[in-house]
C-alpha atoms as a PDB file:
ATOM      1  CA  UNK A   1       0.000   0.000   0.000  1.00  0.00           C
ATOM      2  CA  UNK A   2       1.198   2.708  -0.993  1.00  0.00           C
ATOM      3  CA  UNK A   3       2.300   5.539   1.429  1.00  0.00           C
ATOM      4  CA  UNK A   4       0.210   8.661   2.843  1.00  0.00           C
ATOM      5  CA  UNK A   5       0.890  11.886   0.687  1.00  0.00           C
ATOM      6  CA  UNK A   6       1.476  14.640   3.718  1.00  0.00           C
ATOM      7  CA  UNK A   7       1.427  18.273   1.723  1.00  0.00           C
ATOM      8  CA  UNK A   8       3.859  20.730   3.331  1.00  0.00           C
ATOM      9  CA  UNK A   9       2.031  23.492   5.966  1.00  0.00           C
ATOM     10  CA  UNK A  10       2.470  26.761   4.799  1.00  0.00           C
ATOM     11  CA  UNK A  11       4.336  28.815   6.479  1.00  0.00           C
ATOM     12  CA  UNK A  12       2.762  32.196   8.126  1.00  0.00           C
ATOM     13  CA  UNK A  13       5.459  33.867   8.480  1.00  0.00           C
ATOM     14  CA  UNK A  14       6.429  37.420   6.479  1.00  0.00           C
ATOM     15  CA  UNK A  15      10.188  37.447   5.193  1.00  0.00           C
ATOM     16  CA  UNK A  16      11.303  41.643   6.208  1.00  0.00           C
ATOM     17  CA  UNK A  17      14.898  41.188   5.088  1.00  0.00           C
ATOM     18  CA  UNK A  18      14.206  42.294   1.639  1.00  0.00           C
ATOM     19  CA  UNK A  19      11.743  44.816   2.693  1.00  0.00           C
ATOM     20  CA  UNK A  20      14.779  46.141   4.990  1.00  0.00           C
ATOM     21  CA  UNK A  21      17.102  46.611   2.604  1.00  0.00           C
ATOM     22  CA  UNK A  22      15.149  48.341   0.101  1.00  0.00           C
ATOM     23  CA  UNK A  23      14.188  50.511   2.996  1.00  0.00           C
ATOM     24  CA  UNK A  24      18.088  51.585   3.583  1.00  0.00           C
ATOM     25  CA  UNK A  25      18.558  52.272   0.036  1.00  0.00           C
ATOM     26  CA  UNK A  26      15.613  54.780   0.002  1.00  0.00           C
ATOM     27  CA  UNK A  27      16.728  55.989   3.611  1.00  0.00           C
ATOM     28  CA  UNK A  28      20.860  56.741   1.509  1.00  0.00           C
ATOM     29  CA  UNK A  29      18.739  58.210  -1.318  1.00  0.00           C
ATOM     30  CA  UNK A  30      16.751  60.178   0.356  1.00  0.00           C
ATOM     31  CA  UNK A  31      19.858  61.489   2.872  1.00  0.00           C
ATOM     32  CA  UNK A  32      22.062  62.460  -0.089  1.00  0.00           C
ATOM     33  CA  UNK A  33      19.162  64.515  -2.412  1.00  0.00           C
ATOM     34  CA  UNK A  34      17.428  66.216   0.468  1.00  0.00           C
ATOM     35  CA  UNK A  35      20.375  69.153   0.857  1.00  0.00           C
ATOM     36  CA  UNK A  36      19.971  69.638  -2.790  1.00  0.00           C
ATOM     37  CA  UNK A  37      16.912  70.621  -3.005  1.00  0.00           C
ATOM     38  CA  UNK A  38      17.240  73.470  -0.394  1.00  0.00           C
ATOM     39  CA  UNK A  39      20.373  75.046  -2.255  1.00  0.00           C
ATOM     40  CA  UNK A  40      18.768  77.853  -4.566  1.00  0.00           C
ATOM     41  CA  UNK A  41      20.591  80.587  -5.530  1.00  0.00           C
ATOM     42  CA  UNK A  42      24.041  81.569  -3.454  1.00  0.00           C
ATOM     43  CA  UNK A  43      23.546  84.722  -2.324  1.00  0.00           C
ATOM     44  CA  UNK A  44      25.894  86.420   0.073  1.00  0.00           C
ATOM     45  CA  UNK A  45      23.134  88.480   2.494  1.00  0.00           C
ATOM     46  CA  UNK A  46      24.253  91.828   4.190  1.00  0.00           C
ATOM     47  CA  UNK A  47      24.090  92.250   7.861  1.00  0.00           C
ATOM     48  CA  UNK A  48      21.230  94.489   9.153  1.00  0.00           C
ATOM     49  CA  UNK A  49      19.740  94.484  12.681  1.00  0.00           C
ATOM     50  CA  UNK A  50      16.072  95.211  10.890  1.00  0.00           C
ATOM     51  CA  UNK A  51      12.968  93.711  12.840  1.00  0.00           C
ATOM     52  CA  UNK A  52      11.931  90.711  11.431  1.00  0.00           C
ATOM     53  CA  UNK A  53       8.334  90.579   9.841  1.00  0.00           C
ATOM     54  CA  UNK A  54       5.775  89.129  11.806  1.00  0.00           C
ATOM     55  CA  UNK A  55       5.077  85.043  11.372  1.00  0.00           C
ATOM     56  CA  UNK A  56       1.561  85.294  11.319  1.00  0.00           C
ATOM     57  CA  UNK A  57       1.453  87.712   8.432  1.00  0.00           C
ATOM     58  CA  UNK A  58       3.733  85.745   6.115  1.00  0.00           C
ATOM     59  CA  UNK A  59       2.005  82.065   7.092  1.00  0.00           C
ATOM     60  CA  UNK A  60      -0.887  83.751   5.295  1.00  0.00           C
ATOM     61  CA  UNK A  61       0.626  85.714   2.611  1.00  0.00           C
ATOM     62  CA  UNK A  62       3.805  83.590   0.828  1.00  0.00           C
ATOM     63  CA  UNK A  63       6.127  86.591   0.013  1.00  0.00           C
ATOM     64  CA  UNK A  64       7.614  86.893  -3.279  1.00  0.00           C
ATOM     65  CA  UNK A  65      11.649  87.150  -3.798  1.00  0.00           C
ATOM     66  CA  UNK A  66      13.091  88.660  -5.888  1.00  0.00           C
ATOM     67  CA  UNK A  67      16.888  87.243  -5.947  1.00  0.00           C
ATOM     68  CA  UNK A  68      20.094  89.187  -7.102  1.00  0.00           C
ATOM     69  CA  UNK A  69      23.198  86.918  -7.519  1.00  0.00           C
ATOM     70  CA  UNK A  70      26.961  87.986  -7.068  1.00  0.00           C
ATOM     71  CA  UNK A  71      26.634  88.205 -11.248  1.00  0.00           C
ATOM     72  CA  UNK A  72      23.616  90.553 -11.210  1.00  0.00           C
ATOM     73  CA  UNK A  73      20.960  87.986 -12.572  1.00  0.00           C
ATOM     74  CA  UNK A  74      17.200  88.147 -11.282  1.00  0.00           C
ATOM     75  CA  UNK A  75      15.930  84.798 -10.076  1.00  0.00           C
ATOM     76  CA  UNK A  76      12.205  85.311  -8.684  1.00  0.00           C
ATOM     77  CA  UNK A  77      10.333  82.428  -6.545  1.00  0.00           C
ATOM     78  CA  UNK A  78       6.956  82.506  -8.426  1.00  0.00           C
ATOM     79  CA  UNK A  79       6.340  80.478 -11.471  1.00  0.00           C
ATOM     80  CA  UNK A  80       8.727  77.846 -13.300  1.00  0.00           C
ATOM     81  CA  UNK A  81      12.069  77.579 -13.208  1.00  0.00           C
ATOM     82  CA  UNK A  82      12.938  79.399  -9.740  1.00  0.00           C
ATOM     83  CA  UNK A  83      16.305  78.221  -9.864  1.00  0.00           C
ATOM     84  CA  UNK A  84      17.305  79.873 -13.443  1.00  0.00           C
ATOM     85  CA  UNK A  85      17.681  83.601 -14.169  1.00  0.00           C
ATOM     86  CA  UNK A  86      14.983  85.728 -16.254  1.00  0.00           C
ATOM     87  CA  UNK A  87      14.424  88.743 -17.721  1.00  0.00           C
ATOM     88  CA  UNK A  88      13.622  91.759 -16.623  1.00  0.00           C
ATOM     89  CA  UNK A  89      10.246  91.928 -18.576  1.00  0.00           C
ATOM     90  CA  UNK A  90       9.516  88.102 -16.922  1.00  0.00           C
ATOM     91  CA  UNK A  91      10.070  89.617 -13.305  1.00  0.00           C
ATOM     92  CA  UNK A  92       7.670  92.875 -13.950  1.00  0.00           C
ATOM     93  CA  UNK A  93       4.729  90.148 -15.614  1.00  0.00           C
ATOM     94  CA  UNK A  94       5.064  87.095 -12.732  1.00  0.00           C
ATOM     95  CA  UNK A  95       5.102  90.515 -10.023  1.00  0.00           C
ATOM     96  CA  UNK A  96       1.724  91.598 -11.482  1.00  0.00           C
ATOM     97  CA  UNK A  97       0.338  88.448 -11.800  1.00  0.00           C
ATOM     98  CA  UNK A  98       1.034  87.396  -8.188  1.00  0.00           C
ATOM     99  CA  UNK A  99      -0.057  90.492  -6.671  1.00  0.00           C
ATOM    100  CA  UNK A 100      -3.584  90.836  -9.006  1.00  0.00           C
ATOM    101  CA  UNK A 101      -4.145  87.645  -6.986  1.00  0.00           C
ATOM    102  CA  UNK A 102      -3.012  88.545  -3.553  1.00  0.00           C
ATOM    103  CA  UNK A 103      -2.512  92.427  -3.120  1.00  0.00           C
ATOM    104  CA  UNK A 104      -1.003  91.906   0.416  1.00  0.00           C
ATOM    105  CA  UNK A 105       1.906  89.895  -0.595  1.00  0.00           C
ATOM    106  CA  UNK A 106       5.315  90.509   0.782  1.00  0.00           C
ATOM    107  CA  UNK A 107       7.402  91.280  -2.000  1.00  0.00           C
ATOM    108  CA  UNK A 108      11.365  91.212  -0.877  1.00  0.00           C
ATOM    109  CA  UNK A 109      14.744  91.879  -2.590  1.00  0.00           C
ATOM    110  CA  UNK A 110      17.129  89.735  -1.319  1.00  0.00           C
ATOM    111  CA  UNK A 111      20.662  91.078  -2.908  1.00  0.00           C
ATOM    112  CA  UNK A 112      24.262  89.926  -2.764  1.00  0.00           C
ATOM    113  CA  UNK A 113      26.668  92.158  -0.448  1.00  0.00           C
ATOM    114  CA  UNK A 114      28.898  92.540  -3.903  1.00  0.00           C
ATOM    115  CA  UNK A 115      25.647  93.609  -6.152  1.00  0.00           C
ATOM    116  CA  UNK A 116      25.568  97.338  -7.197  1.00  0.00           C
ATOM    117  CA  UNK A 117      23.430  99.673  -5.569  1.00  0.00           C
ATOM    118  CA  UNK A 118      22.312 100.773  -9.103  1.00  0.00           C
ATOM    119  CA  UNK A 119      21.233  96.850  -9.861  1.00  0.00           C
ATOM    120  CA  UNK A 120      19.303  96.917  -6.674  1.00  0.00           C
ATOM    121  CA  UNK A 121      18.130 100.238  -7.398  1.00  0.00           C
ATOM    122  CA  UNK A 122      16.469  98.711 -11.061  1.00  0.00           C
ATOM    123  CA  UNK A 123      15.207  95.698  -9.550  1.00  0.00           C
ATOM    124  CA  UNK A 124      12.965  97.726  -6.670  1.00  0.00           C
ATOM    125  CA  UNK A 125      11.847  99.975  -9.840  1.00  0.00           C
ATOM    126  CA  UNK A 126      10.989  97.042 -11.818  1.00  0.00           C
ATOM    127  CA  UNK A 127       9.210  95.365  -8.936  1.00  0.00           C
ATOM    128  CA  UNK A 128       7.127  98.700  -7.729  1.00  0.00           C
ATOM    129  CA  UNK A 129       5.929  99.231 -11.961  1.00  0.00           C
ATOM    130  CA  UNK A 130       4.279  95.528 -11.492  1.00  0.00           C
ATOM    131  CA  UNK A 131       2.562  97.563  -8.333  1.00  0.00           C
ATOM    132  CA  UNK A 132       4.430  96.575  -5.576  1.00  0.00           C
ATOM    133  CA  UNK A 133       3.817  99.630  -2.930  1.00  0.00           C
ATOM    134  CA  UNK A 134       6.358  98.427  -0.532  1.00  0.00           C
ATOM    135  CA  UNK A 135       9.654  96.302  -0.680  1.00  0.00           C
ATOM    136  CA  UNK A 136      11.276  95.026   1.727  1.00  0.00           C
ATOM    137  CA  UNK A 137      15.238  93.841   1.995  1.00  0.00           C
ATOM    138  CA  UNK A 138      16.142  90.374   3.062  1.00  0.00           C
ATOM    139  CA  UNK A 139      19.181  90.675   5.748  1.00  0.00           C
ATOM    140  CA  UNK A 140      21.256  88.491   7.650  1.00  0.00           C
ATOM    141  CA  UNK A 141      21.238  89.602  11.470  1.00  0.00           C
ATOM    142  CA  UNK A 142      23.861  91.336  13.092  1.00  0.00           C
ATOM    143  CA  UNK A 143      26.411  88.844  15.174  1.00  0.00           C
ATOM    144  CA  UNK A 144      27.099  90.604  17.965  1.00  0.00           C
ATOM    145  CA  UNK A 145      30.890  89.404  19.452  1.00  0.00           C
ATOM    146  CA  UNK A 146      30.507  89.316  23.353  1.00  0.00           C
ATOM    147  CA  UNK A 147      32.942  90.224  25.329  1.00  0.00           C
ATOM    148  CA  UNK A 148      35.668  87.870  26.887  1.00  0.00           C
ATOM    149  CA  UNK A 149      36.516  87.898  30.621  1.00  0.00           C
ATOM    150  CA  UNK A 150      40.141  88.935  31.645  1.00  0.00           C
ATOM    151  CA  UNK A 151      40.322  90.289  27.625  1.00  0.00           C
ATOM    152  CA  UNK A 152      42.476  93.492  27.487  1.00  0.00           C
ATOM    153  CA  UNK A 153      40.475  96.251  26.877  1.00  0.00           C
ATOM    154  CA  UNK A 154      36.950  94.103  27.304  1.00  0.00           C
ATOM    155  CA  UNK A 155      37.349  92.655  23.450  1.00  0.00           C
ATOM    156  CA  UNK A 156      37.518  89.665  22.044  1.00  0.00           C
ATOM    157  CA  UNK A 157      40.055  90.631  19.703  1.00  0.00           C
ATOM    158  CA  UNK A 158      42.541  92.221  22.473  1.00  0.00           C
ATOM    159  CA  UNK A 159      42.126  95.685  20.674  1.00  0.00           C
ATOM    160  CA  UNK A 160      42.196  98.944  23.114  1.00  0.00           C
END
């Protein structure tokens, strides 16, 4: 007679070893793109101790940047592209645009330290002919250097 055929129990249990690695690669991925998408433009801010504009305010009204590299090239953070220069006539139409939508928008210049005052100058013009009434500068703050104990003269630098 011919023996009993047994069938093989399944097994219940979930293999996570292959779910675990795929999970590290995305986790490496995800590590090594996520400071490139914060770069932007370079732009070397001046130092200004200017109040800073209220939270609440710009939570509810995205302000619009206008960007002036080291090179003098307009980037602006509305529309396509934000990370590639355009013209002068694309800033003035995406500024009128954006504030025939929202009037209260925020609408900043935020200008290298090594950028011509006449450059900034044309940019505000350009920005307040799209009907911006007020612009605003984007700053660094000020670093204040406190003073070291036993220092001559008080400094940190030993200067008296």
């Amino acid at each position: 007679m011919p023996a009993p055929h047994r069938r093989r129990r399944l097994m219940a249990e979930i293999n996570v070893v292959p779910y675990i690695d795929v999970m590290l690669v995305l986790l490496i991925i995800f590590m090594i793109t996520a400071p490139l998408l914060k770069e932007g433009v370079k732009v070397d801010l001046p130092e200004a101790g200017a109040k800073p504009i209220d939270a609440d305010f710009l939570a509810k009204h995205e302000p619009l940047i206008l960007t002036i590299d080291s090179k003098g090239r307009l980037f602006i953070n509305f529309g396509q592209n934000q990370d590639q220069p355009v013209a002068e006539s694309t800033v003035s139409s995406r500024t009128a645009a954006l504030l025939r939508r929202d009037p209260q928008t925020p609408v900043l210049v935020k200008a290298d330290t090594t950028v011509p005052y006449g450059t900034v100058v044309r940019a505000m013009v350009l920005l307040q002919k799209a009907g911006a009434s007020k612009v605003g500068f984007l700053t660094d703050p000020v670093r204040t250097v406190t003073p070291v104990r036993g220092a001559p003269g008080g400094g940190a630098n030993g200067a008296q």
